[in-house]
Protein backbone atom coordinates (compact mmCIF):
# COMPACT_ATOMS: atom_id res chain seq x y z
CA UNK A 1 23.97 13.85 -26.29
CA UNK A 2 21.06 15.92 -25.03
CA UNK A 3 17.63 14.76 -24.32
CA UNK A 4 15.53 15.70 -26.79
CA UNK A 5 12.57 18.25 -25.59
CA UNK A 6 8.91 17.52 -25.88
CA UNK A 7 8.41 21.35 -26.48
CA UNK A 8 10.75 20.90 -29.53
CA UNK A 9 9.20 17.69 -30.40
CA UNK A 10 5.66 19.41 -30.29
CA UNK A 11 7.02 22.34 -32.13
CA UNK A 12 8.82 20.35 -35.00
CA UNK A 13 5.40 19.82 -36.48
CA UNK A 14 6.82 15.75 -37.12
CA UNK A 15 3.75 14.50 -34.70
CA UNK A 16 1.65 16.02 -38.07
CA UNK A 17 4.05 14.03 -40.19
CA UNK A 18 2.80 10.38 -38.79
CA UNK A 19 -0.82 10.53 -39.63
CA UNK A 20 -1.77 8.80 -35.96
CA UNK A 21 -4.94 8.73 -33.90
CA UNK A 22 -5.39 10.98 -30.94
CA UNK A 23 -4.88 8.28 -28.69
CA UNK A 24 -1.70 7.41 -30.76
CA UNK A 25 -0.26 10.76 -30.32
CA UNK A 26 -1.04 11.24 -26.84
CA UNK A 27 0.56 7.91 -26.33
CA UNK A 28 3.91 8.75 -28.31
CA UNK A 29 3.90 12.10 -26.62
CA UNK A 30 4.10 10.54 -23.55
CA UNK A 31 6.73 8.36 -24.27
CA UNK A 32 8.79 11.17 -25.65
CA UNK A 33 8.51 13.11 -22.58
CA UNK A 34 10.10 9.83 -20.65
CA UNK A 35 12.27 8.83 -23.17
CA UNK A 36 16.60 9.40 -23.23
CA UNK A 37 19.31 10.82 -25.54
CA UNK A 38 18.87 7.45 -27.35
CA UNK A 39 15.06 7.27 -27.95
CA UNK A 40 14.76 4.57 -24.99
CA UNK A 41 11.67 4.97 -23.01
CA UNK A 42 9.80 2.75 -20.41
CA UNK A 43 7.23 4.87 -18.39
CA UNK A 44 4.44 1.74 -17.33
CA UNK A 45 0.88 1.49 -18.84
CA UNK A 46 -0.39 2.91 -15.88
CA UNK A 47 1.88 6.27 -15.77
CA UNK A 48 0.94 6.34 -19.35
CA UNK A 49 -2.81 6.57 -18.82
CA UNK A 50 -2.41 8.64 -15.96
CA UNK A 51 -0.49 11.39 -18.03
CA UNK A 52 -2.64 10.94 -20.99
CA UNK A 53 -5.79 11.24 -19.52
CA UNK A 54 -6.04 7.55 -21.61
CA UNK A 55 -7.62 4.11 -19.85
CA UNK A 56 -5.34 1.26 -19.76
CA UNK A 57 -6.98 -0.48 -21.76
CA UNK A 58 -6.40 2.24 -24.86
CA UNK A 59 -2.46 2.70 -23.85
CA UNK A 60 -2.52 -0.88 -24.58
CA UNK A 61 -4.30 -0.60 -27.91
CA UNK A 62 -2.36 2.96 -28.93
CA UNK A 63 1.11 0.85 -28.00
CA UNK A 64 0.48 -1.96 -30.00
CA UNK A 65 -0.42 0.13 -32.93
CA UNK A 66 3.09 2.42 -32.58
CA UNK A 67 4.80 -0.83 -32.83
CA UNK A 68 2.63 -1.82 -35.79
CA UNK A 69 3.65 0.76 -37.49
CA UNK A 70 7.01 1.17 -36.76
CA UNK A 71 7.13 4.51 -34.49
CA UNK A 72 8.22 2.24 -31.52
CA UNK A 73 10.20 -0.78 -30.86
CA UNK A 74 10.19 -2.99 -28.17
CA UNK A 75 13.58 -3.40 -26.60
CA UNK A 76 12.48 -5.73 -23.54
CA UNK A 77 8.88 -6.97 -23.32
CA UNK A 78 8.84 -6.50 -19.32
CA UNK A 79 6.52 -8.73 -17.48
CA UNK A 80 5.11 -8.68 -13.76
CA UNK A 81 5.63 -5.61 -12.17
CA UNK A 82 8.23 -4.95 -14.51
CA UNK A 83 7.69 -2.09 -17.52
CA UNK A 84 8.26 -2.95 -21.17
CA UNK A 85 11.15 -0.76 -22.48
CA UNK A 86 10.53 1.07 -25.95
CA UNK A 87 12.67 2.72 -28.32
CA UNK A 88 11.66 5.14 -30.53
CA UNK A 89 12.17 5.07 -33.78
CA UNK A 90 14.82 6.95 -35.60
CA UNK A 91 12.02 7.05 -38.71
CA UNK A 92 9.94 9.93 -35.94
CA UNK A 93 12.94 11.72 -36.95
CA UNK A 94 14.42 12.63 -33.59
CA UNK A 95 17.17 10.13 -32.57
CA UNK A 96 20.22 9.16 -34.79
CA UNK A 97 20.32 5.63 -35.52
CA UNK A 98 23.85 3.96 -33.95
């Protein structure tokens, strides 16, 4: 199974689809860009604000909202110097379930 492009993702219009805040979208873009053939993703807070142009502080706030709402998952919570893993959602539209 391929990787699944963030120029296709971009150009699929679905980012339109899930009605999310700027920071939201910058956040999920993100994690697209890192994540695998199965939707799993787990670039740290930091890379994420670094790539987003985003303070830590907002990844934080954007992350906890994706999960909210169901674009994300949390596989594995991390901890200390350790990155949370996330899967995304199979409801974005880009990742069989299975």
């Amino acid at each position: 199974m391929a990787r699944i492009s963030l120029r296709w993702f971009l150009r699929s219009r679905r980012l339109t689809t899930l009605g999310l805040t700027t920071g939201q979208a910058l956040v999920l873009i993100v994690l697209v860009d890192h994540a695998d053939a199965a939707g799993l993703t787990f670039p740290g807070q930091q890379t994420i604000a670094e790539e987003s142009g985003m303070q830590r502080s907002g990844v934080r706030k954007a992350l906890t909202a994706l999960v909210d709402r169901g674009v994300i998952e949390v596989v594995d919570p991390g901890g200390p110097k350790k990155s949370a893993r996330y899967r995304i959602s199979s409801a974005v539209g880009l990742w069989a379930t299975g």
